[in-house]
PDB file of N, CA and C in Angstrom:
ATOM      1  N   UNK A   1      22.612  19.921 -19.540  1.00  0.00           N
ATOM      2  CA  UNK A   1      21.236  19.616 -19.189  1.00  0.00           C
ATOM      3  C   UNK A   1      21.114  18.175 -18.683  1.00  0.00           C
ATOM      4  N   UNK A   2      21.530  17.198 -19.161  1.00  0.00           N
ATOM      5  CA  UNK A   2      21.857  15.691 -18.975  1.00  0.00           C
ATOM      6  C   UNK A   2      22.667  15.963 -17.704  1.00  0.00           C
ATOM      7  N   UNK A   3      23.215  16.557 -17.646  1.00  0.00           N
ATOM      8  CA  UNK A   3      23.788  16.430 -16.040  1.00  0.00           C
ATOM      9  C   UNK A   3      23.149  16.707 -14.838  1.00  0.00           C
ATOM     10  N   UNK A   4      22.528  17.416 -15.416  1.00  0.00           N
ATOM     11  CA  UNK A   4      21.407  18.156 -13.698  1.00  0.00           C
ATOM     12  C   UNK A   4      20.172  16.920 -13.417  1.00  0.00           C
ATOM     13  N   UNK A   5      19.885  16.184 -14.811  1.00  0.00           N
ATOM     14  CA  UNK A   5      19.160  15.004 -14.491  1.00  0.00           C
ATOM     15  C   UNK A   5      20.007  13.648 -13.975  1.00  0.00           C
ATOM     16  N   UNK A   6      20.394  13.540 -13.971  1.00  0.00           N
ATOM     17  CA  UNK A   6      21.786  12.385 -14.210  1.00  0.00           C
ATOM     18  C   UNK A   6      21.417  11.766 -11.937  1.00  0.00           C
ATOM     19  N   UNK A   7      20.852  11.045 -11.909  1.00  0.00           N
ATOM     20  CA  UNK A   7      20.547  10.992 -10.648  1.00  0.00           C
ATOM     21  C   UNK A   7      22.014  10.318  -9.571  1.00  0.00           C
ATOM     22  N   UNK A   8      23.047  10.025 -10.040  1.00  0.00           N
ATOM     23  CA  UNK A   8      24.322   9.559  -9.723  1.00  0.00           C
ATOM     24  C   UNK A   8      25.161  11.206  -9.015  1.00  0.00           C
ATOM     25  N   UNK A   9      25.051  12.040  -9.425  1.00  0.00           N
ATOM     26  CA  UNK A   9      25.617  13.225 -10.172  1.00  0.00           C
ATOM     27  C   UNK A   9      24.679  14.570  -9.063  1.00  0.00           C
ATOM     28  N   UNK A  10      23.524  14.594  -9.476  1.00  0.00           N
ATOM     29  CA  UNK A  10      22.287  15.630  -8.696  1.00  0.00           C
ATOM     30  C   UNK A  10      21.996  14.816  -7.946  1.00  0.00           C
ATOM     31  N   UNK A  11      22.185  13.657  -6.775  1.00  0.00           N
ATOM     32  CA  UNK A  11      21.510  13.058  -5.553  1.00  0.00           C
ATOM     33  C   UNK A  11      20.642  13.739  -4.615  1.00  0.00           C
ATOM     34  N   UNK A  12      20.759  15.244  -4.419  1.00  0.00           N
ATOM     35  CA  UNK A  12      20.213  15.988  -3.268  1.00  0.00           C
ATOM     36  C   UNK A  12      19.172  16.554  -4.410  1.00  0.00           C
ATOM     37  N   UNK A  13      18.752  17.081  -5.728  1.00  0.00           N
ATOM     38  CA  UNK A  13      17.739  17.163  -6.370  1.00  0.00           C
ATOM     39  C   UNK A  13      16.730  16.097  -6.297  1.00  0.00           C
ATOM     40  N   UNK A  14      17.695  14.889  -6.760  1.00  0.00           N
ATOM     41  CA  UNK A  14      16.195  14.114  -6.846  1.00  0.00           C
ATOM     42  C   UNK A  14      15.826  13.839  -5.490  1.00  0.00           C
ATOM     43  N   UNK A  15      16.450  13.458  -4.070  1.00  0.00           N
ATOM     44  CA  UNK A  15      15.792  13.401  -3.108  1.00  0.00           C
ATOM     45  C   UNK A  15      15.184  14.744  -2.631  1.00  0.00           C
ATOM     46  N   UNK A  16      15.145  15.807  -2.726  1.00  0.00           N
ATOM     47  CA  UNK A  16      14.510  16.797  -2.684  1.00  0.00           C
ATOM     48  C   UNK A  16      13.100  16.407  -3.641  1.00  0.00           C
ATOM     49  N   UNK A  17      12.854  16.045  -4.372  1.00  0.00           N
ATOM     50  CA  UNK A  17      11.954  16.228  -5.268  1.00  0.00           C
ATOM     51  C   UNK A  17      11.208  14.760  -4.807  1.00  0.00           C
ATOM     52  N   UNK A  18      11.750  14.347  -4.324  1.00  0.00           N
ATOM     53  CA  UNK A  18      10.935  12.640  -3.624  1.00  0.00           C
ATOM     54  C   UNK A  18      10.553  12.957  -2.293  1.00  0.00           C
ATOM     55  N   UNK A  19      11.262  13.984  -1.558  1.00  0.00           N
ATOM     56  CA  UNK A  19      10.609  13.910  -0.081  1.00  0.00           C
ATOM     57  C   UNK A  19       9.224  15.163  -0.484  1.00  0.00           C
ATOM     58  N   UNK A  20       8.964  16.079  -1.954  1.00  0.00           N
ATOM     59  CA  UNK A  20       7.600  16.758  -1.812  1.00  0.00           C
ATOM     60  C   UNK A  20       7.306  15.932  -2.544  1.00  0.00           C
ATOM     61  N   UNK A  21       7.334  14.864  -3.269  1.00  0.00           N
ATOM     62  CA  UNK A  21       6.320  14.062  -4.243  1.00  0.00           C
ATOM     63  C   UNK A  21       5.879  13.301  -3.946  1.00  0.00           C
ATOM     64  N   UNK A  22       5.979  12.521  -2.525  1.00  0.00           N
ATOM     65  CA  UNK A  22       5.946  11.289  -2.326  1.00  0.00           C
ATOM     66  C   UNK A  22       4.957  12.016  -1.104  1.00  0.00           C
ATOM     67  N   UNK A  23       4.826  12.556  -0.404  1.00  0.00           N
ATOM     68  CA  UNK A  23       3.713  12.812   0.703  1.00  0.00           C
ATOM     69  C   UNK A  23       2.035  13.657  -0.179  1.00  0.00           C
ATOM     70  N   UNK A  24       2.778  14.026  -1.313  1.00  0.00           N
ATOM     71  CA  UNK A  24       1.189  14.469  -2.252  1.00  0.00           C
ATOM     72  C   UNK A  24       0.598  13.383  -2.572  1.00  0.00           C
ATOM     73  N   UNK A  25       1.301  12.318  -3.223  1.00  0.00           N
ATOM     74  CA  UNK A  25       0.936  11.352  -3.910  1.00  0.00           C
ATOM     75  C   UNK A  25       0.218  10.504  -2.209  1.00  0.00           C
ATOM     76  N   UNK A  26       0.975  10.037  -1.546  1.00  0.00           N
ATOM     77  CA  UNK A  26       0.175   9.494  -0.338  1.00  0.00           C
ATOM     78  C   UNK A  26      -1.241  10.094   0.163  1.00  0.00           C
ATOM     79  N   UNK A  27      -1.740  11.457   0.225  1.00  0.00           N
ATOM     80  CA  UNK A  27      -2.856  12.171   0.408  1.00  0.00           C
ATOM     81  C   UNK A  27      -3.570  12.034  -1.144  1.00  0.00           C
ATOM     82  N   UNK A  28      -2.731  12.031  -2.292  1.00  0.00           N
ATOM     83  CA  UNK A  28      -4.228  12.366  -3.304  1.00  0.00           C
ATOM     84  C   UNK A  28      -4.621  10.668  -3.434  1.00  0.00           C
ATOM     85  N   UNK A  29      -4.031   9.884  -2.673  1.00  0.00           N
ATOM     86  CA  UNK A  29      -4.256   8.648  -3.297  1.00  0.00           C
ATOM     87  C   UNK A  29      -5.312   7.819  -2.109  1.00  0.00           C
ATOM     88  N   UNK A  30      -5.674   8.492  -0.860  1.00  0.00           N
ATOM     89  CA  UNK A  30      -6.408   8.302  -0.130  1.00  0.00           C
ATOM     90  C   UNK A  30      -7.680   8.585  -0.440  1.00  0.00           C
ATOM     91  N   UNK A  31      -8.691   7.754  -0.239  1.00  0.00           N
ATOM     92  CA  UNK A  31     -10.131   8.164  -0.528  1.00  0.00           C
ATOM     93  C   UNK A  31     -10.686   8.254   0.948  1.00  0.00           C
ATOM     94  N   UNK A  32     -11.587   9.187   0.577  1.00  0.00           N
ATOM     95  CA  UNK A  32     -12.629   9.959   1.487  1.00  0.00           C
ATOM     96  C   UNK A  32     -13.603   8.803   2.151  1.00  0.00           C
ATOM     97  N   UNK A  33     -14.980   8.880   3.351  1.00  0.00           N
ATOM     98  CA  UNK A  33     -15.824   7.869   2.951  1.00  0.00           C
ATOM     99  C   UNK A  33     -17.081   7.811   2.093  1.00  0.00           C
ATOM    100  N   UNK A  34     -16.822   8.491   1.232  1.00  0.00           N
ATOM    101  CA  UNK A  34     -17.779   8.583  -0.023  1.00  0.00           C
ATOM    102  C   UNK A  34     -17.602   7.763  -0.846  1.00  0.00           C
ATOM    103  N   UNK A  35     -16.624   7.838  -1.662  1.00  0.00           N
ATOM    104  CA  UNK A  35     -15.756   7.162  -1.815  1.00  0.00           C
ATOM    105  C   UNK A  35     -15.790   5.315  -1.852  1.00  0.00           C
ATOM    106  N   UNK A  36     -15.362   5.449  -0.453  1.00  0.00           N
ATOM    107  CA  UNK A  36     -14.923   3.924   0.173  1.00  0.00           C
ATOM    108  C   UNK A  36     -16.752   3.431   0.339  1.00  0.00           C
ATOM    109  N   UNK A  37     -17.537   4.018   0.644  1.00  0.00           N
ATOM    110  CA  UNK A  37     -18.902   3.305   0.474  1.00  0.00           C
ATOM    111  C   UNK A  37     -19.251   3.680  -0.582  1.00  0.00           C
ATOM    112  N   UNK A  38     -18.788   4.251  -1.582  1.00  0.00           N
ATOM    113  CA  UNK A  38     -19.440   3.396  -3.391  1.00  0.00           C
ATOM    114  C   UNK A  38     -19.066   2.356  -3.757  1.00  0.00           C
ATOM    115  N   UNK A  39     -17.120   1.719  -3.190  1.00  0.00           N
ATOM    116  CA  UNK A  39     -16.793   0.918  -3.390  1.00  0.00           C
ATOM    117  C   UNK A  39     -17.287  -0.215  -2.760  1.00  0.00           C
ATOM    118  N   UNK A  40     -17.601  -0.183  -1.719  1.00  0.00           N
ATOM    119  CA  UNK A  40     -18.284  -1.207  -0.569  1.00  0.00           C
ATOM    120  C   UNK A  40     -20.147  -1.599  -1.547  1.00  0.00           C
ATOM    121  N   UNK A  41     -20.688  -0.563  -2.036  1.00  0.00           N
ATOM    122  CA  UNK A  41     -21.845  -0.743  -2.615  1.00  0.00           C
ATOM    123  C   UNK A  41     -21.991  -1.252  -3.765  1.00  0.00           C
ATOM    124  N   UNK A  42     -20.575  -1.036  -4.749  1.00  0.00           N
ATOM    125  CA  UNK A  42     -20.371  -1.944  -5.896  1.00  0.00           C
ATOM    126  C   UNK A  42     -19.947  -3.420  -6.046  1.00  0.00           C
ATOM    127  N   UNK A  43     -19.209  -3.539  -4.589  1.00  0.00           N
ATOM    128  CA  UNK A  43     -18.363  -4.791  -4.705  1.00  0.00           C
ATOM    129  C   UNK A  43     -20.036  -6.299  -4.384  1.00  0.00           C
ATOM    130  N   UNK A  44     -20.685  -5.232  -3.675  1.00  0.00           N
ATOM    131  CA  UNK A  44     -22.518  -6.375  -3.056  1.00  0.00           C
ATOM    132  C   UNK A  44     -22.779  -6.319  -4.131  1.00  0.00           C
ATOM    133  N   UNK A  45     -23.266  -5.416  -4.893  1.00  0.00           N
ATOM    134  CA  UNK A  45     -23.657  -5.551  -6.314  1.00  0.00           C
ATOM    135  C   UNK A  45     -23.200  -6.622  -6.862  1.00  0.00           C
ATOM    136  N   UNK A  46     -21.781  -6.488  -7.142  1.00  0.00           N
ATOM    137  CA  UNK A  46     -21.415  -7.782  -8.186  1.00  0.00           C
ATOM    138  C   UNK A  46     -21.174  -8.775  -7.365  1.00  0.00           C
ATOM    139  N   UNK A  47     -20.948  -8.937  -6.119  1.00  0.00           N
ATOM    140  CA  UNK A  47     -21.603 -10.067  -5.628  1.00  0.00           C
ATOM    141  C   UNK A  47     -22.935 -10.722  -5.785  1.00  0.00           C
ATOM    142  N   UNK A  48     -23.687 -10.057  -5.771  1.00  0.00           N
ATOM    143  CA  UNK A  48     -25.424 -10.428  -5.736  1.00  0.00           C
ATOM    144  C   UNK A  48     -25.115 -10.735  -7.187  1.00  0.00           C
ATOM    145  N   UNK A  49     -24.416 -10.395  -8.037  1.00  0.00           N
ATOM    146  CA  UNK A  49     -24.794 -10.715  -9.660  1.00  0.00           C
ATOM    147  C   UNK A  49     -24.455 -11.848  -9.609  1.00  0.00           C
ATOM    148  N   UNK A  50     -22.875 -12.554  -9.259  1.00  0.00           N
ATOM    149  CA  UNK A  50     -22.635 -13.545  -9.519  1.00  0.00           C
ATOM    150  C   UNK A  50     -23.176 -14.729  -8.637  1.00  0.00           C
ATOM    151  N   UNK A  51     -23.735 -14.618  -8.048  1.00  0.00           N
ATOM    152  CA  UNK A  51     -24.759 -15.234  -7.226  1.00  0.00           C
ATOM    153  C   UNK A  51     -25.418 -16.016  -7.971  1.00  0.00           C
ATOM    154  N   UNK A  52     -25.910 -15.070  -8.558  1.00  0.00           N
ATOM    155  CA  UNK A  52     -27.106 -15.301  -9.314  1.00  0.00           C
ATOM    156  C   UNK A  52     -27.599 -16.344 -10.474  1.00  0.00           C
TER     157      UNK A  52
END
């Protein structure tokens, strides 16, 4: 079992498993513009606070 993980040993597993993990993670980690203008509407907010 330690061997099939063993990344020296399984090289074509774990790059198999990095070329589908790594393009999900790039899309779920993108925000929408819903999103990106709550962040844009929070960041004036606490601007205007510390303003203040």
């Amino acid at each position: 079992m330690l061997y099939e993980l063993n990344p020296l040993k399984n090289w074509r597993g774990w790059l198999v498993a990095l070329i589908l993990i790594i393009p999900f993670a790039i899309i779920c980690t993108l925000d929408g513009p819903k999103e990106q203008a709550a962040y844009a509407e929070a960041a004036k907010k606490i601007q205007m606070e510390r303003g203040r």
